[in-house]
N, C-alpha and C. Protein backbone atom coordinates (compact mmCIF):
# COMPACT_ATOMS: atom_id res chain seq x y z
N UNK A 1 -40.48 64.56 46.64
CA UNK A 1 -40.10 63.50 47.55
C UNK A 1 -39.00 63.98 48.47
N UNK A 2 -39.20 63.59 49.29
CA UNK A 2 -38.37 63.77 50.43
C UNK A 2 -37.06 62.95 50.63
N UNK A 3 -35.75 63.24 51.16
CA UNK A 3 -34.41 62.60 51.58
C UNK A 3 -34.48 61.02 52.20
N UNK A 4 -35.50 61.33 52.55
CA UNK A 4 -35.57 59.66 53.43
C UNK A 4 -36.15 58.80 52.50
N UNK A 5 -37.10 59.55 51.51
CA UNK A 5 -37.41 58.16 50.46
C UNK A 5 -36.58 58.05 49.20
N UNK A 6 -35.68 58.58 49.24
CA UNK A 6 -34.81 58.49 48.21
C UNK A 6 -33.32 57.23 48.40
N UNK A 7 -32.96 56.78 47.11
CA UNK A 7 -32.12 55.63 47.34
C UNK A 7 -30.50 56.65 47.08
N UNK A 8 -29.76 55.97 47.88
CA UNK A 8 -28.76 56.65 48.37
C UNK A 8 -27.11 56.37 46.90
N UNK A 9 -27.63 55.91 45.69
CA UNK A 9 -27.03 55.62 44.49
C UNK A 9 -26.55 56.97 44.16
N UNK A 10 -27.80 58.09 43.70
CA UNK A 10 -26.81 59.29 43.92
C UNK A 10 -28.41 59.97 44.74
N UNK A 11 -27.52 60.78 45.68
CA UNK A 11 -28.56 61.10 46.95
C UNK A 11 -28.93 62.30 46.34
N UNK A 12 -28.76 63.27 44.80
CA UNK A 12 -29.42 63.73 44.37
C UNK A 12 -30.60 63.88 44.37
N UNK A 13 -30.64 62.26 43.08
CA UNK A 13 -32.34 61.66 42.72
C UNK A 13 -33.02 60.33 43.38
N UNK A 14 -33.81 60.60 43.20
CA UNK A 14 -34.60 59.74 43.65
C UNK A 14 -34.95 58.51 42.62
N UNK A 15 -34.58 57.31 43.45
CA UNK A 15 -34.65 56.47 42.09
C UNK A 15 -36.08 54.84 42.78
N UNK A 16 -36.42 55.12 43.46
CA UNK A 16 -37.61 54.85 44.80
C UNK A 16 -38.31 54.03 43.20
N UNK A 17 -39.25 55.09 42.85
CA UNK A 17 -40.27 54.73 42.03
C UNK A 17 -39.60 53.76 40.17
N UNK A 18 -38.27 54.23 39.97
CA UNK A 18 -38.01 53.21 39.33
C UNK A 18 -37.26 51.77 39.22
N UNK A 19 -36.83 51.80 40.65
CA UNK A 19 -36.56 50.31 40.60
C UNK A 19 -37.75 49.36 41.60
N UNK A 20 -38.70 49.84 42.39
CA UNK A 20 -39.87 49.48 42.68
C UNK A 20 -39.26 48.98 44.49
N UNK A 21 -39.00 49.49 44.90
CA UNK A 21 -38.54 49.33 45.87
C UNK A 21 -39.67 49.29 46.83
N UNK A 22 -40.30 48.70 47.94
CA UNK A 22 -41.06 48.85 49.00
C UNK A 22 -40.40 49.25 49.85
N UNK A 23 -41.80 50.10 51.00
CA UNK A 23 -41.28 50.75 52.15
C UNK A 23 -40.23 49.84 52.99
N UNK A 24 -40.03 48.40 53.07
CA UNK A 24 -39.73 48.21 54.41
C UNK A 24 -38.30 46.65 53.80
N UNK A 25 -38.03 47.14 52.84
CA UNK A 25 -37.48 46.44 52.20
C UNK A 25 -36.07 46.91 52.49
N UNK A 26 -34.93 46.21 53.03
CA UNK A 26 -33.48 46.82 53.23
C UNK A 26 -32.77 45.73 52.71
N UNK A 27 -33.03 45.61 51.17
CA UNK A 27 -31.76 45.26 50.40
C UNK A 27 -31.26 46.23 49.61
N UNK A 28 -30.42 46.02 48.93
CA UNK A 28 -29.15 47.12 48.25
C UNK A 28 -30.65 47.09 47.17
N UNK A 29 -30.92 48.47 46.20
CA UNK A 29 -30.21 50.09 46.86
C UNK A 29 -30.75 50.18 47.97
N UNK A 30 -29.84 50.80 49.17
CA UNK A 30 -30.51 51.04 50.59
C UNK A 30 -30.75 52.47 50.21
N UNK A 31 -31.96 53.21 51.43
CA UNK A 31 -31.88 54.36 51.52
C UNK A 31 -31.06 55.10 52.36
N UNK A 32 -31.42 56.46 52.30
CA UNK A 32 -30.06 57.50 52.77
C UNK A 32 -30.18 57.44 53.99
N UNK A 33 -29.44 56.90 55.16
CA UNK A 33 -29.24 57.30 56.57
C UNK A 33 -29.82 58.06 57.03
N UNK A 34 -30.52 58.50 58.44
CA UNK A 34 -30.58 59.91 58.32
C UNK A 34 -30.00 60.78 58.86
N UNK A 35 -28.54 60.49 58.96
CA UNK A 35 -27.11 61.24 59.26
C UNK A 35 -27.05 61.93 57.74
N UNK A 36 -27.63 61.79 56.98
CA UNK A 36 -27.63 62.20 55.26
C UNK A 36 -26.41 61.61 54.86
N UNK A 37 -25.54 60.87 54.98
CA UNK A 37 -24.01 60.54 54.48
C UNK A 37 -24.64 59.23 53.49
N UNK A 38 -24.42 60.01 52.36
CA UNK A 38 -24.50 59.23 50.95
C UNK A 38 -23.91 58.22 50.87
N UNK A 39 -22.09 58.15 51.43
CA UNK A 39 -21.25 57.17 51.03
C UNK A 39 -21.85 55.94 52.12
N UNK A 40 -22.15 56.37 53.05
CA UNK A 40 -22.16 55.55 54.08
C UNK A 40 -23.42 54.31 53.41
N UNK A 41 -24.48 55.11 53.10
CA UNK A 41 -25.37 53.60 52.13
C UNK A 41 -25.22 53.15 51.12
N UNK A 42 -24.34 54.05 50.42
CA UNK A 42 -23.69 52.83 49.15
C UNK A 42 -23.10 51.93 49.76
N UNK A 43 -22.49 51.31 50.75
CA UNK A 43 -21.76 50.46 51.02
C UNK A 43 -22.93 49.81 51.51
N UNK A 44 -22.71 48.50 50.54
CA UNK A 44 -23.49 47.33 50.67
C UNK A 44 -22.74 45.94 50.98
N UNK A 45 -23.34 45.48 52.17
CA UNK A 45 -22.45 44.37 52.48
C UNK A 45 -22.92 42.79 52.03
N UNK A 46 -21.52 42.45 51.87
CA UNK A 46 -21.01 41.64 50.94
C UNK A 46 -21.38 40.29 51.61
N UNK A 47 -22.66 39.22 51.17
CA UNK A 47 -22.53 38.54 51.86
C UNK A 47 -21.58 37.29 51.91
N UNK A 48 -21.47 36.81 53.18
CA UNK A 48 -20.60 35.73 53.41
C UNK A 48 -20.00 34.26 52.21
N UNK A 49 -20.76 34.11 51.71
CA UNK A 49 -21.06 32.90 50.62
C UNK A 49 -20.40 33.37 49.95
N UNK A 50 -20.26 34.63 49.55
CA UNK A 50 -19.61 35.17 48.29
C UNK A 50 -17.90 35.28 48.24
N UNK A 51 -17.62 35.39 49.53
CA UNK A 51 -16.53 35.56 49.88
C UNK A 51 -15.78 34.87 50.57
N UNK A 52 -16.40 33.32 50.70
CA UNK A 52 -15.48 32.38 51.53
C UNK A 52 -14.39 32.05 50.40
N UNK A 53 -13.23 31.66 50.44
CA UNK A 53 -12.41 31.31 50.00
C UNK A 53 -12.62 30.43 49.12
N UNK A 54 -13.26 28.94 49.14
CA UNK A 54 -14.08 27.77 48.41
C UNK A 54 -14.78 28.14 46.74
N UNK A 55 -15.32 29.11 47.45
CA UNK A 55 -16.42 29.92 46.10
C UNK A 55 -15.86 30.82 45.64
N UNK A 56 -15.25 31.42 46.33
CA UNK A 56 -14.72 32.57 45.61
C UNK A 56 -13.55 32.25 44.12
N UNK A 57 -13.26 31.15 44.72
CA UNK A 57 -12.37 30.78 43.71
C UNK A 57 -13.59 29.76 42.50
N UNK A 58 -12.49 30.09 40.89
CA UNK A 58 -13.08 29.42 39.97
C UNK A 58 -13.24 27.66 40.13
N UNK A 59 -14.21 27.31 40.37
CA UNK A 59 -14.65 25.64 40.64
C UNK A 59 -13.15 24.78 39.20
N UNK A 60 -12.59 23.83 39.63
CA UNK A 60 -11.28 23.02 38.95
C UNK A 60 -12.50 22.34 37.77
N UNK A 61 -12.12 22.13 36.96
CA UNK A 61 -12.74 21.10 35.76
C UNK A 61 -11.90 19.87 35.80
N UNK A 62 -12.77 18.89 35.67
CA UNK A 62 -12.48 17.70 35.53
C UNK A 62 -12.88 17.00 34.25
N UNK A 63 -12.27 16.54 33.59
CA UNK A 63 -12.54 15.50 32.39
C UNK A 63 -13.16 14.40 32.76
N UNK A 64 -13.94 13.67 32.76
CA UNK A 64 -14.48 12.13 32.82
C UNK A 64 -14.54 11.35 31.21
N UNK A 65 -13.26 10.24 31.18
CA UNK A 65 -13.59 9.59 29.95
C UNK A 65 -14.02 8.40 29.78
N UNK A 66 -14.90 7.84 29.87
CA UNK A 66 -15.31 6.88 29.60
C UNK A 66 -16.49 6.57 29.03
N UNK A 67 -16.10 4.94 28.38
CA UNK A 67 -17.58 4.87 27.20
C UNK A 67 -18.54 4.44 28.05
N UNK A 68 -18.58 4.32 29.00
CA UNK A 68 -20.46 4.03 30.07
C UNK A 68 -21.00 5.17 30.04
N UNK A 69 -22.25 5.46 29.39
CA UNK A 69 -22.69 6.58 29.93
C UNK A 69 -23.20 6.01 31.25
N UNK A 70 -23.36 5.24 32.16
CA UNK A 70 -23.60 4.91 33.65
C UNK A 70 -22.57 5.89 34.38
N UNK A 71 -21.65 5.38 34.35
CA UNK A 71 -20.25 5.86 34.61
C UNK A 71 -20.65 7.51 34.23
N UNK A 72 -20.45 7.74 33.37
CA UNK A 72 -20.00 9.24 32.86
C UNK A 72 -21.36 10.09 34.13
N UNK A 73 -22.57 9.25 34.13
CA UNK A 73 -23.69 10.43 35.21
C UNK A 73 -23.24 10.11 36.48
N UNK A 74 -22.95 9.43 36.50
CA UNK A 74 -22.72 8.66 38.08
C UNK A 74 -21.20 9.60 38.43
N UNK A 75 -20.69 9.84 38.16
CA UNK A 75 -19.62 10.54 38.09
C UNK A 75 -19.47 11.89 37.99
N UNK A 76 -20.05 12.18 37.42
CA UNK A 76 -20.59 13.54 36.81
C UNK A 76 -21.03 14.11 38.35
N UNK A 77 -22.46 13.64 38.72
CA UNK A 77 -23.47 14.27 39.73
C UNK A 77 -22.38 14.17 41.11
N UNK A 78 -21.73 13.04 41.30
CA UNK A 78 -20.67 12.84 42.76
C UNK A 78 -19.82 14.67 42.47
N UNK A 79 -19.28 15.04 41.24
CA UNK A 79 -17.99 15.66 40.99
C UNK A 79 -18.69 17.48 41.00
N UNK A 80 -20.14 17.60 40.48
CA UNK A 80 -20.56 18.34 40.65
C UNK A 80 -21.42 18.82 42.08
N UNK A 81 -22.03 17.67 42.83
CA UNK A 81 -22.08 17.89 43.88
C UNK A 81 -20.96 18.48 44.99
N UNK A 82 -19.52 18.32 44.38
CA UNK A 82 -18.16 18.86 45.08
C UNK A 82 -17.97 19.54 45.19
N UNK A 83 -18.55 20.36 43.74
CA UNK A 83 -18.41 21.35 43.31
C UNK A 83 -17.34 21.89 42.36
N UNK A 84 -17.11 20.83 41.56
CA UNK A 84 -16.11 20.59 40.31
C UNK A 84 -17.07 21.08 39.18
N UNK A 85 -16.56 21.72 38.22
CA UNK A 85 -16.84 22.28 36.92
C UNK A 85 -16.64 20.46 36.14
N UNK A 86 -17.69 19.91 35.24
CA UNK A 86 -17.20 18.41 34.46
C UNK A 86 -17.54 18.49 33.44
N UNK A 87 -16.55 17.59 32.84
CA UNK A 87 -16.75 17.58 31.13
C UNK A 87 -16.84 16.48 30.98
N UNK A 88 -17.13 15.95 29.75
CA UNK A 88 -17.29 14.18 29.61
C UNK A 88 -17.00 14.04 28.17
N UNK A 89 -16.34 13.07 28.20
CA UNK A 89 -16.15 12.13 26.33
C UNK A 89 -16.53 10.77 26.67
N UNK A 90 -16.93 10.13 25.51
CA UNK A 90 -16.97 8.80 25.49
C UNK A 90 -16.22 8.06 24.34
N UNK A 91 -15.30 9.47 23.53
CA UNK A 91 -14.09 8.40 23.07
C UNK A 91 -12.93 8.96 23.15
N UNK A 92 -11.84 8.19 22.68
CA UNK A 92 -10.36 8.90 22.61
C UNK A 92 -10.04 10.46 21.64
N UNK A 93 -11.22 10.35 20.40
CA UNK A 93 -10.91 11.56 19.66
C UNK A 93 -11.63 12.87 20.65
N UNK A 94 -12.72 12.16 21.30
CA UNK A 94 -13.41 13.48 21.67
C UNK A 94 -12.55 14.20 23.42
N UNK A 95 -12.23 13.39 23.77
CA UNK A 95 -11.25 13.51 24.97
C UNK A 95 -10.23 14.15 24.73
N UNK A 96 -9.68 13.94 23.46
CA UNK A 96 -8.20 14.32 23.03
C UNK A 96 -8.76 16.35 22.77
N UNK A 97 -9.47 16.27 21.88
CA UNK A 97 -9.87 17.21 21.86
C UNK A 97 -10.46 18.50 22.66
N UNK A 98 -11.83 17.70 23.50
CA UNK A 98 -11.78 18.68 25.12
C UNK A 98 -10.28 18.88 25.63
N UNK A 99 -9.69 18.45 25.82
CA UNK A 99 -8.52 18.33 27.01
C UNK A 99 -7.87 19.84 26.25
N UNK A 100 -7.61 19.94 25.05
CA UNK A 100 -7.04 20.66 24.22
C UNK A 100 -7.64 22.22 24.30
N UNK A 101 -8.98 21.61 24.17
CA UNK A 101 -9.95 23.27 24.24
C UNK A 101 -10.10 23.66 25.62
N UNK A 102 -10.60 22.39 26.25
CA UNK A 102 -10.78 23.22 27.85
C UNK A 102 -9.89 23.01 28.70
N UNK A 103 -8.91 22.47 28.39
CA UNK A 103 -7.20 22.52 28.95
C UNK A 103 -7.96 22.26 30.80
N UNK A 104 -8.31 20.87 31.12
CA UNK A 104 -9.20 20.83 32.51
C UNK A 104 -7.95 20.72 33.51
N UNK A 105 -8.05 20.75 34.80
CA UNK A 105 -7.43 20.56 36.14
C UNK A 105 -7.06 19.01 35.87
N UNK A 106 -7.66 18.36 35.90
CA UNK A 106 -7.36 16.63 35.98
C UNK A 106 -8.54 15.90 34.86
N UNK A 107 -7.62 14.71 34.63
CA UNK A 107 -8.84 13.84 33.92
C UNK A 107 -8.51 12.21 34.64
N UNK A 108 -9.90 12.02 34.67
CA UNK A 108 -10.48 10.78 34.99
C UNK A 108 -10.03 10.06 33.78
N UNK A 109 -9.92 8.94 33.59
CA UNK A 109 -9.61 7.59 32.16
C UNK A 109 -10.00 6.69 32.35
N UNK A 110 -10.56 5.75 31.87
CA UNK A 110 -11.02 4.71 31.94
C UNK A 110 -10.03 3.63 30.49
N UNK A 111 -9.72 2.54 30.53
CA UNK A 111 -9.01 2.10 29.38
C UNK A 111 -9.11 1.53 28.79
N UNK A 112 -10.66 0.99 28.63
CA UNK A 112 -10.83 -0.28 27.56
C UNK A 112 -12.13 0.95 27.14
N UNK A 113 -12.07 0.65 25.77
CA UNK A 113 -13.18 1.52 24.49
C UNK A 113 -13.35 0.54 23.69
N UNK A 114 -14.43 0.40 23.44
CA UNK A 114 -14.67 -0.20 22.35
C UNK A 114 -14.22 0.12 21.26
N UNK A 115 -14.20 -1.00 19.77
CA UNK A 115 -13.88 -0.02 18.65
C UNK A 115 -15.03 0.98 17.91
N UNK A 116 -14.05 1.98 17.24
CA UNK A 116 -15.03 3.20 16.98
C UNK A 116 -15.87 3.22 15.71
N UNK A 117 -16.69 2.03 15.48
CA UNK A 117 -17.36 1.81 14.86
C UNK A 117 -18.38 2.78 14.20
N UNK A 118 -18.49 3.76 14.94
CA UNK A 118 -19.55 5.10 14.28
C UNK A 118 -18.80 6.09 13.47
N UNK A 119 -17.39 6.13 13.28
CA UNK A 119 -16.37 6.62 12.55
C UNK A 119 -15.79 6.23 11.37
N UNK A 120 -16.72 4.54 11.07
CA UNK A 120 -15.81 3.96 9.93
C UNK A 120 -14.99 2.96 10.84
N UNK A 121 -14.68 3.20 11.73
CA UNK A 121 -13.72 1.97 12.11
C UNK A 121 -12.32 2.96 13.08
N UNK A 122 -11.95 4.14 12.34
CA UNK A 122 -11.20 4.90 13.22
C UNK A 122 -9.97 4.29 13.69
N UNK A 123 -9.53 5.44 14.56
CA UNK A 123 -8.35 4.80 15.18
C UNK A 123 -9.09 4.06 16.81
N UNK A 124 -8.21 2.30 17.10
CA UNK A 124 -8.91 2.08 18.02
C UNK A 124 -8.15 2.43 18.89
N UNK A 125 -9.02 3.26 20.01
CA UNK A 125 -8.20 4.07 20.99
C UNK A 125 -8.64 2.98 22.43
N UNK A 126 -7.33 3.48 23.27
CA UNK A 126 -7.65 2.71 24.54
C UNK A 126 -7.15 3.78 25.45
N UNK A 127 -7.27 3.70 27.02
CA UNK A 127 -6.49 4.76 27.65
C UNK A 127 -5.27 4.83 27.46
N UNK A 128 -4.67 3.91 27.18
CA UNK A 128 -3.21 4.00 27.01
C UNK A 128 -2.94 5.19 25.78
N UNK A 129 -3.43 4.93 24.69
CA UNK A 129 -2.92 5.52 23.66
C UNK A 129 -4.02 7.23 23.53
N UNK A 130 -4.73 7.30 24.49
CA UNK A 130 -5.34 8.71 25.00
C UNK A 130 -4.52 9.05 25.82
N UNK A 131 -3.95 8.58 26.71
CA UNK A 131 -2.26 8.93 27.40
C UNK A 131 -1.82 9.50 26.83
N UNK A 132 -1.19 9.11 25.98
CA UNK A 132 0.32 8.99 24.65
C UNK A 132 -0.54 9.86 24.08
N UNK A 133 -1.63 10.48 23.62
CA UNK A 133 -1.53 11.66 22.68
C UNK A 133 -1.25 12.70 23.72
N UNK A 134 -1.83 13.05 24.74
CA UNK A 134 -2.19 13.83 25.98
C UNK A 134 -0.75 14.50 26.46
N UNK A 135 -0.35 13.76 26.56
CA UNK A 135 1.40 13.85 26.51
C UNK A 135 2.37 14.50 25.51
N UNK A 136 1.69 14.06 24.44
CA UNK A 136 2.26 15.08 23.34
C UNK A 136 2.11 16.18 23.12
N UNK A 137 0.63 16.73 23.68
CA UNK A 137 0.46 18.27 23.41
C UNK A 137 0.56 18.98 24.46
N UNK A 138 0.99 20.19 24.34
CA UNK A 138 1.03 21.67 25.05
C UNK A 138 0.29 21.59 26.08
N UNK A 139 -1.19 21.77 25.28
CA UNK A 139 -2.23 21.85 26.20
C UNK A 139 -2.58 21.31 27.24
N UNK A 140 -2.00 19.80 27.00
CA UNK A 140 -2.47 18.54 27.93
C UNK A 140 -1.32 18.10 29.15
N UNK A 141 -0.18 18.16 28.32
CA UNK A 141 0.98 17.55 29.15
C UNK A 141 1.40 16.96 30.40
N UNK A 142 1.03 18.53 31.56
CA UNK A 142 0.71 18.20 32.59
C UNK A 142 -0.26 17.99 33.26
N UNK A 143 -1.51 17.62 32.73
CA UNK A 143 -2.82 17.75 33.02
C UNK A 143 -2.52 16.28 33.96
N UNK A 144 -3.07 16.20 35.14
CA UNK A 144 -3.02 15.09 35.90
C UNK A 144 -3.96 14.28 35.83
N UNK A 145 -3.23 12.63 35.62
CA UNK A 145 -4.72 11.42 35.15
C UNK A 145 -4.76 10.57 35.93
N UNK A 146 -6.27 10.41 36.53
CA UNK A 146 -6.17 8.97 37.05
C UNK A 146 -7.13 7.98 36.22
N UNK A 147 -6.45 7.05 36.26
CA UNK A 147 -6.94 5.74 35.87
C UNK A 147 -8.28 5.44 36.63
N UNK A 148 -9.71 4.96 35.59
CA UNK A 148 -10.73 4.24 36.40
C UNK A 148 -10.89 3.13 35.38
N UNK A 149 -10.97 2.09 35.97
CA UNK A 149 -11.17 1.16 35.41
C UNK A 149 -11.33 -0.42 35.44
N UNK A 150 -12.72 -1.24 34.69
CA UNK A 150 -12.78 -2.62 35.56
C UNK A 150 -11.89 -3.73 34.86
N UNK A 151 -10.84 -2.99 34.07
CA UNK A 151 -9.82 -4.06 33.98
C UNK A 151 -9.27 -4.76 34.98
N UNK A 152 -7.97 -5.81 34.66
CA UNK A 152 -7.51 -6.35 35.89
C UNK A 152 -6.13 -5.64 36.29
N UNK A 153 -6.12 -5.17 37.85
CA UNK A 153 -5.23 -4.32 38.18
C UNK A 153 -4.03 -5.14 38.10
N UNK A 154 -3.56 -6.25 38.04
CA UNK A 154 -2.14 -6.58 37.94
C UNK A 154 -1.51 -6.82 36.72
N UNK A 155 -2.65 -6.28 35.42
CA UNK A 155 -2.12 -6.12 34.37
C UNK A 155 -1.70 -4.95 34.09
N UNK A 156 -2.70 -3.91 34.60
CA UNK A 156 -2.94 -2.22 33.98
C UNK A 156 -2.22 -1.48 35.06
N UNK A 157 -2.30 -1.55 36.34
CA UNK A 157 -1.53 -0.91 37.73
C UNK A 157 -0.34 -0.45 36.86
N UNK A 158 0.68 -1.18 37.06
CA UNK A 158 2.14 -0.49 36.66
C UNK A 158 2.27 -0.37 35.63
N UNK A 159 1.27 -0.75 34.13
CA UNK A 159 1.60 -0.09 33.23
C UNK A 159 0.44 1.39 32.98
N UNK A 160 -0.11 1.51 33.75
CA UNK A 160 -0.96 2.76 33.99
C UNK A 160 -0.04 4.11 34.54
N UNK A 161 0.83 3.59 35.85
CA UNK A 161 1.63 4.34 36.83
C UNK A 161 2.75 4.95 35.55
N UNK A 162 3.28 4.05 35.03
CA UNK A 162 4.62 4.09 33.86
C UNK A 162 4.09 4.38 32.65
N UNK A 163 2.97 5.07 32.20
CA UNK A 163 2.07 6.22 31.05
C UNK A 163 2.08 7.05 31.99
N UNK A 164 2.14 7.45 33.14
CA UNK A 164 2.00 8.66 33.40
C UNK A 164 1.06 9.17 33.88
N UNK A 165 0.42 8.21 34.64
CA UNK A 165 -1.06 8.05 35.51
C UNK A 165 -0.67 8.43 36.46
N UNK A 166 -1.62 9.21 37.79
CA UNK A 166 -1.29 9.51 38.81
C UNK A 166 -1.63 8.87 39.89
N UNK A 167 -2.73 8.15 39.44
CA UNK A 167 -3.30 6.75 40.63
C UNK A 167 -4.15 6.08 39.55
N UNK A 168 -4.54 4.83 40.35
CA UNK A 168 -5.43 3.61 39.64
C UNK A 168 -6.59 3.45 40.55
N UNK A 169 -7.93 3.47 40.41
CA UNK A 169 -8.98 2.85 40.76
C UNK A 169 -9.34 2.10 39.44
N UNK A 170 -10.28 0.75 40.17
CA UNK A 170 -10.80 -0.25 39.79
C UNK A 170 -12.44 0.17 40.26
N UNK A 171 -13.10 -0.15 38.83
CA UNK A 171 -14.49 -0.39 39.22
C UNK A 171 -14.95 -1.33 39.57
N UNK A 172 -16.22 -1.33 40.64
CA UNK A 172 -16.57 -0.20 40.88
C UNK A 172 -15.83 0.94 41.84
N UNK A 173 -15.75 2.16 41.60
CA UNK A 173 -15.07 3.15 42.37
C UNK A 173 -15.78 3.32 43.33
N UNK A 174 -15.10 3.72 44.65
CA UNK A 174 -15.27 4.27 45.73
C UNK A 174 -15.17 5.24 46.05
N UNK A 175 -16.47 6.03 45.65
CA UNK A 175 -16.44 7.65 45.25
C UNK A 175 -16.04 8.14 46.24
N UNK A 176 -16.38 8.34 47.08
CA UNK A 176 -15.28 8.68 49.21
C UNK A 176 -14.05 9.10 48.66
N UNK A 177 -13.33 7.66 48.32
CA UNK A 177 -11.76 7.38 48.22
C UNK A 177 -11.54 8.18 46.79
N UNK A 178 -12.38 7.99 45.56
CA UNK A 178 -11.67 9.24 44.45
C UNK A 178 -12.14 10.57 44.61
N UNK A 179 -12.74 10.99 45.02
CA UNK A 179 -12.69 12.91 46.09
C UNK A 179 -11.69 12.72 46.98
N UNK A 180 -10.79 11.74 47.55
CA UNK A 180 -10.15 12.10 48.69
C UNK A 180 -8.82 12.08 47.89
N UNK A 181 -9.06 11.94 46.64
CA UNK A 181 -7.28 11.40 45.84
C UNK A 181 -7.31 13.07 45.09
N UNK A 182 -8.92 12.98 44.16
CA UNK A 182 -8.95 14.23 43.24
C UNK A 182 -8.29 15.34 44.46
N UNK A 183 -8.95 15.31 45.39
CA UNK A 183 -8.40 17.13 46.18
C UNK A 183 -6.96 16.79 46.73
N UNK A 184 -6.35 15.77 46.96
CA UNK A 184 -4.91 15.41 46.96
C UNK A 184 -4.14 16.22 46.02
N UNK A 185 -4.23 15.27 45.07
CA UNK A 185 -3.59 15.57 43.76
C UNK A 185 -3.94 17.17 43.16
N UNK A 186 -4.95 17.62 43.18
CA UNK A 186 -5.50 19.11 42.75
C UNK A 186 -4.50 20.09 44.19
N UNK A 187 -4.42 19.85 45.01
CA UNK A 187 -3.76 20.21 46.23
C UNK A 187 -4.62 20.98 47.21
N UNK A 188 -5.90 20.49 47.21
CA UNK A 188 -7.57 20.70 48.44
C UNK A 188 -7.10 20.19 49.19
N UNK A 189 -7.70 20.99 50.51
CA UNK A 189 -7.90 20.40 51.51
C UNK A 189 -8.86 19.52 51.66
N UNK A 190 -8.42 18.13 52.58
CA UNK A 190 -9.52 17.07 52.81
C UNK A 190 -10.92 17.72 53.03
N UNK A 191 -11.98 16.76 52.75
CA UNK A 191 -13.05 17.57 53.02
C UNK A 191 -13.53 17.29 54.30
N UNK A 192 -14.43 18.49 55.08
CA UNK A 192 -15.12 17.99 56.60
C UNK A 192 -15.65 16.66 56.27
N UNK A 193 -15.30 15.72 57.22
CA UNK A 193 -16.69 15.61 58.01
C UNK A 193 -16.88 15.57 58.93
N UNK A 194 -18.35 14.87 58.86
CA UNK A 194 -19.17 15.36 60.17
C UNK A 194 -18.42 14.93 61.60
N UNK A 195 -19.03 15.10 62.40
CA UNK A 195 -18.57 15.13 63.71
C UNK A 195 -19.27 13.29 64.21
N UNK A 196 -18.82 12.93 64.87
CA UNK A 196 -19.43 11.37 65.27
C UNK A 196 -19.95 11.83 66.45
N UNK A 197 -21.32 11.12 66.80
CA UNK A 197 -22.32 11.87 67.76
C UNK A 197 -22.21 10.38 68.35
């Protein structure tokens, strides 16, 4: 075989016939120039996507706690469409616990749970007292929380803010307005939009 059908990995050998390469195909391995400069076709360029700033970086995790599983998909698909890494609990032990292992960017809360009746009876947890553990550990401490929830805000508001909440939505949420708080608080830039035609 000849220099020109050879892939330019090491311009020795010829590596054509084992990675199955077609004649007219110019993705990486490229072949050898025919200046013969080996280094020059190893360099494979890097496409754009890979290297915008957005992606390049590791996607933030978010916690979602609440007992709706409505809530938990509905939430979920908005946070992953963002392009947030999400985790989900639907009680205070299992929340307490993610937060601990996957130590996330922010968590979502919701504050009324039912009692934990599939446990024996358990401890009955509410957001408040998923706060108050969250707070106690290492892992969690500063993990930033916002409140979601269809309680009534002039009960839960300032005692949400004074646990150590970072904002309050009321359901139903206004997914717009919690992406425009999450990349606040995470410290994102607002997101585009579109242009008004």
């Amino acid at each position: 075989m000849g220099k020109k059908n050879c892939v330019a990995i090491r311009p020795s050998t010829c590596y054509k016939d084992h990675v199955g390469l077609s004649k007219g195909m110019n993705h990486w391995p490229q072949t050898t120039p025919k200046n013969g400069d080996p280094i020059a076709a190893s360099l494979v360029p890097i496409p754009s996507a890979i290297t915008s700033p957005q992606l390049a970086m590791t996607p933030r995790k978010i916690l979602i706690v609440d007992d709706s599983v409505i809530v938990l998909k509905a939430l979920s698909l908005k946070l992953k469409a963002s392009g947030y890494n999400v985790l989900t609990a639907e009680d205070g032990a299992v929340a307490v616990s993610t937060a601990r292992r996957e130590r996330p960017d922010l968590i979502l809360l919701d504050i009324s749970f039912p009692p934990d009746v599939a446990h024996g009876g358990g401890v009955p947890w509410d957001g408040f007292l998923i706060m108050d553990w969250l707070r106690r550990m290492d892992e969690a401490k500063d993990i930033p929380i916002i409140i979601i929830t269809s309680g009534d805000p002039e009960k839960l508001k300032a005692r949400s803010m004074a646990a150590g909440a970072v904002a309050f939505f009321q359901k139903p949420i206004n997914n717009d307005e919690l992406l425009v708080a999450i990349q606040r608080i995470l410290g994102e830039g607002a997101p585009e939009t579109p242009a008004a035609a």
